[in-house]
Protein backbone atom coordinates (compact mmCIF):
# COMPACT_ATOMS: atom_id res chain seq x y z
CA UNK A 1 -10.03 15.27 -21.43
CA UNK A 2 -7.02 12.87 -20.99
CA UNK A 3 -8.14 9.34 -20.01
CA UNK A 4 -6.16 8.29 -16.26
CA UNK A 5 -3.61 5.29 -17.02
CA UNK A 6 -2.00 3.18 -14.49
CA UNK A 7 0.14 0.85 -15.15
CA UNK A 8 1.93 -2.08 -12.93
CA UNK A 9 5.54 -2.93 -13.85
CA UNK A 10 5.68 -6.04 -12.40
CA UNK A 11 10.09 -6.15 -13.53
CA UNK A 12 11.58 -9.35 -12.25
CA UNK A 13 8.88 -10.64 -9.71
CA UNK A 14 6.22 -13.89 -9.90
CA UNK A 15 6.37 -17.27 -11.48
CA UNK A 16 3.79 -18.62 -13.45
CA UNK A 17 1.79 -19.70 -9.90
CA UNK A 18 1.72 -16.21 -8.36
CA UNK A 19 1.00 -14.86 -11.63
CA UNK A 20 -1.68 -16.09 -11.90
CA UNK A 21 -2.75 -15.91 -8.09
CA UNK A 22 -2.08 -12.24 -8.20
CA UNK A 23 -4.06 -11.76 -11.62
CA UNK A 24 -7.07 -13.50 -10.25
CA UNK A 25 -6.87 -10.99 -7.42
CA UNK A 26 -7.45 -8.63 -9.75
CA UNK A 27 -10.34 -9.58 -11.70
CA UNK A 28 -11.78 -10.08 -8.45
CA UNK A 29 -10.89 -7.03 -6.68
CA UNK A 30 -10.79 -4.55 -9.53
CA UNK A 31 -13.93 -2.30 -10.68
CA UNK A 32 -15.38 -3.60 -13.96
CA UNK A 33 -16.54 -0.26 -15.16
CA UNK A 34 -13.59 1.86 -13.45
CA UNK A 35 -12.82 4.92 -15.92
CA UNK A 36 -9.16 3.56 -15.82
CA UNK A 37 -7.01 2.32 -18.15
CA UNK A 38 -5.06 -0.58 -16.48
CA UNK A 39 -2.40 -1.92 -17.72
CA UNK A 40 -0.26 -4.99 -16.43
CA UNK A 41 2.86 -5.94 -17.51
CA UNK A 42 4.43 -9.42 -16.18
CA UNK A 43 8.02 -11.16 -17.06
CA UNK A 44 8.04 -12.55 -20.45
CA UNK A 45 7.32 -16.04 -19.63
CA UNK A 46 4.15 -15.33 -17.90
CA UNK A 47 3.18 -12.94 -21.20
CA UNK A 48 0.95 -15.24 -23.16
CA UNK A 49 -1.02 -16.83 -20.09
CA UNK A 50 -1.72 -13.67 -18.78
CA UNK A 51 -3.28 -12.19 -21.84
CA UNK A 52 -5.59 -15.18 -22.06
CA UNK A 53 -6.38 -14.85 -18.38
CA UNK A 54 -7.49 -10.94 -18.88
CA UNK A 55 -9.22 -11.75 -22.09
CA UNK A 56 -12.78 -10.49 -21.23
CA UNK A 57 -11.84 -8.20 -18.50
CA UNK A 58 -10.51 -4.36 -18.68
CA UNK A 59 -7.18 -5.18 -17.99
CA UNK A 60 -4.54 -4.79 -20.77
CA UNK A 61 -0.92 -6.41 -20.90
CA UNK A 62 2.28 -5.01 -21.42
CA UNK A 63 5.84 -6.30 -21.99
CA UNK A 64 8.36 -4.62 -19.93
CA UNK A 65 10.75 -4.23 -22.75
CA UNK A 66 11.44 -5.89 -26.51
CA UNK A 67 14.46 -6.13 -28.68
CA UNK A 68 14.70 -3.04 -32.03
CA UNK A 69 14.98 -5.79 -34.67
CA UNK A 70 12.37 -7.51 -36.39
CA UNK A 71 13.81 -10.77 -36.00
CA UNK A 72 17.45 -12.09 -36.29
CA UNK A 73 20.43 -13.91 -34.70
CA UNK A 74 19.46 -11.97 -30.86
CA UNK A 75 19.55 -15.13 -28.81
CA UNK A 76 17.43 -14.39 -25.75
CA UNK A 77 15.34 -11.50 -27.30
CA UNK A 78 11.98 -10.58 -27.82
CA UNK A 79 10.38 -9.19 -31.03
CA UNK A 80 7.46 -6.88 -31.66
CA UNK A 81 5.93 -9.76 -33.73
CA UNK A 82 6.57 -12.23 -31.40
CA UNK A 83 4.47 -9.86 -28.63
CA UNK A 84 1.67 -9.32 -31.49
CA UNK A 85 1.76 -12.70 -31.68
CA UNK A 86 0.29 -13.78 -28.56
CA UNK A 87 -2.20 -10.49 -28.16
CA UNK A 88 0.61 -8.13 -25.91
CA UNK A 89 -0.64 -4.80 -27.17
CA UNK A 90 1.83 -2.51 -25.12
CA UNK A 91 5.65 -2.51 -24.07
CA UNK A 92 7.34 -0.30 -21.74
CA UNK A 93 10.66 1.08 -23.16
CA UNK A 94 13.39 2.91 -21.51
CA UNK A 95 13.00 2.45 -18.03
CA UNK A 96 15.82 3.34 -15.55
CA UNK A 97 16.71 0.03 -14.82
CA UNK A 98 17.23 -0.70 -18.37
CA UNK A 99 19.31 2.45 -18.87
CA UNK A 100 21.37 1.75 -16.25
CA UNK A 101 21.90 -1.87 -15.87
CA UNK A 102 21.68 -2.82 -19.56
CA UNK A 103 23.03 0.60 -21.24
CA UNK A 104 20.12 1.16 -23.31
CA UNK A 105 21.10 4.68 -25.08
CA UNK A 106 18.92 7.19 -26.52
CA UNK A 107 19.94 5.74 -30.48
CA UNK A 108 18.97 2.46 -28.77
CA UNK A 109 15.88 3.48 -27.31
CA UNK A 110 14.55 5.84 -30.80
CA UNK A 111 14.96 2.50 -32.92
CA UNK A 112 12.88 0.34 -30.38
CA UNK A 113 10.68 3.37 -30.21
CA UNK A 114 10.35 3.11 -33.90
CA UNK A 115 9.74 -0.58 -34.44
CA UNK A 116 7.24 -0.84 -31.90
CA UNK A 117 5.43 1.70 -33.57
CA UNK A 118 5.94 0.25 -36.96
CA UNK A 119 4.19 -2.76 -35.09
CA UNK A 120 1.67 -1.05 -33.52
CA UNK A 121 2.01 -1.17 -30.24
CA UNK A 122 1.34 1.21 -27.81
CA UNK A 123 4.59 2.79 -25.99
CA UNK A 124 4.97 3.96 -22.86
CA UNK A 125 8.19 5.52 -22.67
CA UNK A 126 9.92 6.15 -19.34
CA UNK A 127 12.27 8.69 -18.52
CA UNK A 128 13.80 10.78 -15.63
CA UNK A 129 16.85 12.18 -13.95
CA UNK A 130 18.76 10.65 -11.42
CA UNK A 131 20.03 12.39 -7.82
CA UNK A 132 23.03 13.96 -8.93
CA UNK A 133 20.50 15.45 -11.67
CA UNK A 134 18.62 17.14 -9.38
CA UNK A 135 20.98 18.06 -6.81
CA UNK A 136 22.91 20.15 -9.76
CA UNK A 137 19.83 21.75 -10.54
CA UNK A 138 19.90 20.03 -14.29
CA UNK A 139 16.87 17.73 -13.77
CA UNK A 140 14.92 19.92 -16.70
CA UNK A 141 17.59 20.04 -19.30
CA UNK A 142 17.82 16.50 -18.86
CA UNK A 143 14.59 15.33 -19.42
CA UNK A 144 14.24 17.65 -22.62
CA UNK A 145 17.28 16.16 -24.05
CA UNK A 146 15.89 12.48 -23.29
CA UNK A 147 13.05 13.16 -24.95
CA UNK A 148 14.25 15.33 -27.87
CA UNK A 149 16.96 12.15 -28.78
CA UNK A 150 14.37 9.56 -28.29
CA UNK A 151 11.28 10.74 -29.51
CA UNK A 152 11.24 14.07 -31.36
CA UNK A 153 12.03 12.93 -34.80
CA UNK A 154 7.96 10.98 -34.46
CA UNK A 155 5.36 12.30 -36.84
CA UNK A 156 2.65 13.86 -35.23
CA UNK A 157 0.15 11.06 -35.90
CA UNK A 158 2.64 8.87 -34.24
CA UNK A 159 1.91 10.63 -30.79
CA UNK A 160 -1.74 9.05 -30.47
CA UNK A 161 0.10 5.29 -29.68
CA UNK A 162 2.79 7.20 -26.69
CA UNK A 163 2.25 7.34 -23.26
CA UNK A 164 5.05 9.14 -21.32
CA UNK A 165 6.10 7.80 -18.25
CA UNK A 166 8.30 10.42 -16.00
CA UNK A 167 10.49 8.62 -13.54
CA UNK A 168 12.49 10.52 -10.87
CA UNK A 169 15.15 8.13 -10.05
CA UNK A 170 16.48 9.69 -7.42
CA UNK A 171 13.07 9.48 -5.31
CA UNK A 172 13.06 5.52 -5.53
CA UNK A 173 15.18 4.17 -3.34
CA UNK A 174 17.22 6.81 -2.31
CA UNK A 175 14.95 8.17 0.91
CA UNK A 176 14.37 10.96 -1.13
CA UNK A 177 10.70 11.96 -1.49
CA UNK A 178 9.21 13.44 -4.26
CA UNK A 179 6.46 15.81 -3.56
CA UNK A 180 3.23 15.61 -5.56
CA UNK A 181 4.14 19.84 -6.72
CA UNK A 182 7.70 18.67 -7.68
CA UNK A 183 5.81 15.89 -9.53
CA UNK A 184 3.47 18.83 -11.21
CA UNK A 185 6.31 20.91 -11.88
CA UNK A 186 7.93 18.77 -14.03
CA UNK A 187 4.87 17.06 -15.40
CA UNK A 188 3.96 20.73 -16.86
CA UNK A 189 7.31 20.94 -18.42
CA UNK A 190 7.16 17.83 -19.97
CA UNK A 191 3.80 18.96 -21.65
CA UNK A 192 5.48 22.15 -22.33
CA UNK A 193 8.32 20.84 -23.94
CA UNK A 194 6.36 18.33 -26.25
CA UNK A 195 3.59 21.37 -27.18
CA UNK A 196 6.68 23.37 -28.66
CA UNK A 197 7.59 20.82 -30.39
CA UNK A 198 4.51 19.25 -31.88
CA UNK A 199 1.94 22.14 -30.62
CA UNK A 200 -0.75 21.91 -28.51
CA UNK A 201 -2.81 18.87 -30.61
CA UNK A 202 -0.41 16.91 -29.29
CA UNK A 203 0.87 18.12 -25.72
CA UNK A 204 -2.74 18.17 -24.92
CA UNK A 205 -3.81 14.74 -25.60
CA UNK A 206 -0.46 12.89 -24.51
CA UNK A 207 -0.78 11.30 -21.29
CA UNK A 208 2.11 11.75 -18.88
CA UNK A 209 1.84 9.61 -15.86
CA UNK A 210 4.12 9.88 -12.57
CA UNK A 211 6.66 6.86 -11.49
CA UNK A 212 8.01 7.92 -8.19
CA UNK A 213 7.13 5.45 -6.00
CA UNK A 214 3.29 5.84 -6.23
CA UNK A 215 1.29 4.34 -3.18
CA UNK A 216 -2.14 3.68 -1.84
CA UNK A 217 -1.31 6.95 0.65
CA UNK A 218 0.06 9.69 -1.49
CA UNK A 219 -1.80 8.39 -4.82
CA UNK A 220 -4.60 10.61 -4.96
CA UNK A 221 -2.97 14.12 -4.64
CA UNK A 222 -0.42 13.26 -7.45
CA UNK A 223 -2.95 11.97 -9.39
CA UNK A 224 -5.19 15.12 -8.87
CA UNK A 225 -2.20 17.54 -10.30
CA UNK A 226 -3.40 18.58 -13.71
CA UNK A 227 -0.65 17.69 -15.62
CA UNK A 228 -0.14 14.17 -14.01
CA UNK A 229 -2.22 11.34 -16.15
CA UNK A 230 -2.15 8.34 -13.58
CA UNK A 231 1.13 6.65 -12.77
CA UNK A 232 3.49 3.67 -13.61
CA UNK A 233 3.61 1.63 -10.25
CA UNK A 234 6.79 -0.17 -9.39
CA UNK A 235 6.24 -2.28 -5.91
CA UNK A 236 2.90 -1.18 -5.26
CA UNK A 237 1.39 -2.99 -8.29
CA UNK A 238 2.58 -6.18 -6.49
CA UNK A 239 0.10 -6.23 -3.99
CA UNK A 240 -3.19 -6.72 -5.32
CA UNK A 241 -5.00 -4.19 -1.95
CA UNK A 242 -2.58 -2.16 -2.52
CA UNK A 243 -2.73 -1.68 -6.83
CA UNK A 244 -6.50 -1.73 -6.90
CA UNK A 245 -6.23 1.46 -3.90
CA UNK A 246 -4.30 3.17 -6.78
CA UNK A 247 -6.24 2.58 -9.43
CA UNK A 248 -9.50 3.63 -7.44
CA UNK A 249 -7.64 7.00 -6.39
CA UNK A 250 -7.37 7.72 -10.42
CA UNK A 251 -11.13 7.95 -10.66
């Protein structure tokens, strides 16, 4: 049985102060023993205190992105060593917002894919179609081909240290609403598309988790689909009520 994940992109929000306001929230308002695995991931500056602030609790960091070289003349980038270095054992690559503000392509995204591995940290990859995706009925060849050109060259053994993270872009934001079915539906062609692939060691194992604008409200029937692992929250993990609500509705 797949272990639940949720995970709180935090993307440009909280200084140092309200870092670590909202973190002690969550030590505080969090189950200890929840059957959860939570992940946090805060802006880069806030990276290295907030790892020593969750050091004996159950809450792991992530970054929410890191540079493909190993080091080098990058001014303003992050390496996979430099995240090792201060105990981040995660990073989120390809989010929307990275695709589409920054122009992070699918070569891009393989070689980041790669050295993060190489470093071993665990990715969650995000993907997902956009509105004019699913309005031309297209959303499913779409998300195949993102995840054929950015992760299908892995070996199998690299699968156990990917999370998948399925974002429907056009339901965040847009006033669009993503049902928790259309949420399964894709969710079971994800795993469907990975098992004939890699086969069913694999597909089986991976966890997929939803990012459509997850809240404390509609939480629970996504997360009880079969094929839907937990979720990456946007907003929500903000609001320390409103993250530990989601994380409780994963149990």
């Amino acid at each position: 049985m797949r272990d639940k994940i949720v995970a709180g992109n935090w993307k440009m929000h909280k200084n140092a102060e309200e870092t670590e306001d909202l973190l002690n929230e969550l030590i505080n308002k969090l189950p200890a023993d929840a059957a959860v695995h939570i992940i946090v991931a805060p802006a880069f500056v806030n990276l290295a205190s907030a790892v020593q602030h969750l050091e004996y609790t159950n809450i792991n960091v992530a970054a929410q992105n890191m540079h493909q070289a190993e080091s080098g003349a990058f001014t303003g980038e992050i390496s996979a060593a430099m995240l090792n270095g201060i105990g981040v054992t995660s990073v989120i690559l390809g989010h929307s917002e990275r695709r589409a503000y920054f122009n992070e392509t699918p070569e891009l995204l393989k070689n980041k894919v790669d050295t993060a591995l190489k470093n071993n940290l665990l990715v969650i990859f995000c993907f997902g179609e956009e509105l004019k995706d699913r309005q031309a009925n297209s959303h499913f060849e779409l998300v195949e081909k993102q995840l054929s050109e950015s992760l299908f060259h892995l070996q199998e053994k690299d699968w156990a240290n990917v999370i998948l993270a399925y974002e429907p872009v056009w339901a965040i934001g847009t006033g669009e609403t993503a049902s928790p079915e259309q949420a399964q539906e894709m969710h079971a062609f994800i795993r469907k598309t990975v098992e004939e692939k890699f086969g069913p060691s694999v597909s089986q194992h991976v966890a997929i988790l939803y990012g459509g604008s997850v809240k404390p409200d509609n939480a629970k029937e996504i997360f009880s689909k079969p094929d839907v692992d937990g979720g990456l929250i946007g907003g929500a993990a903000l609001k320390a009520d409103d993250f530990v609500a989601i994380v409780e509705a994963a149990v």
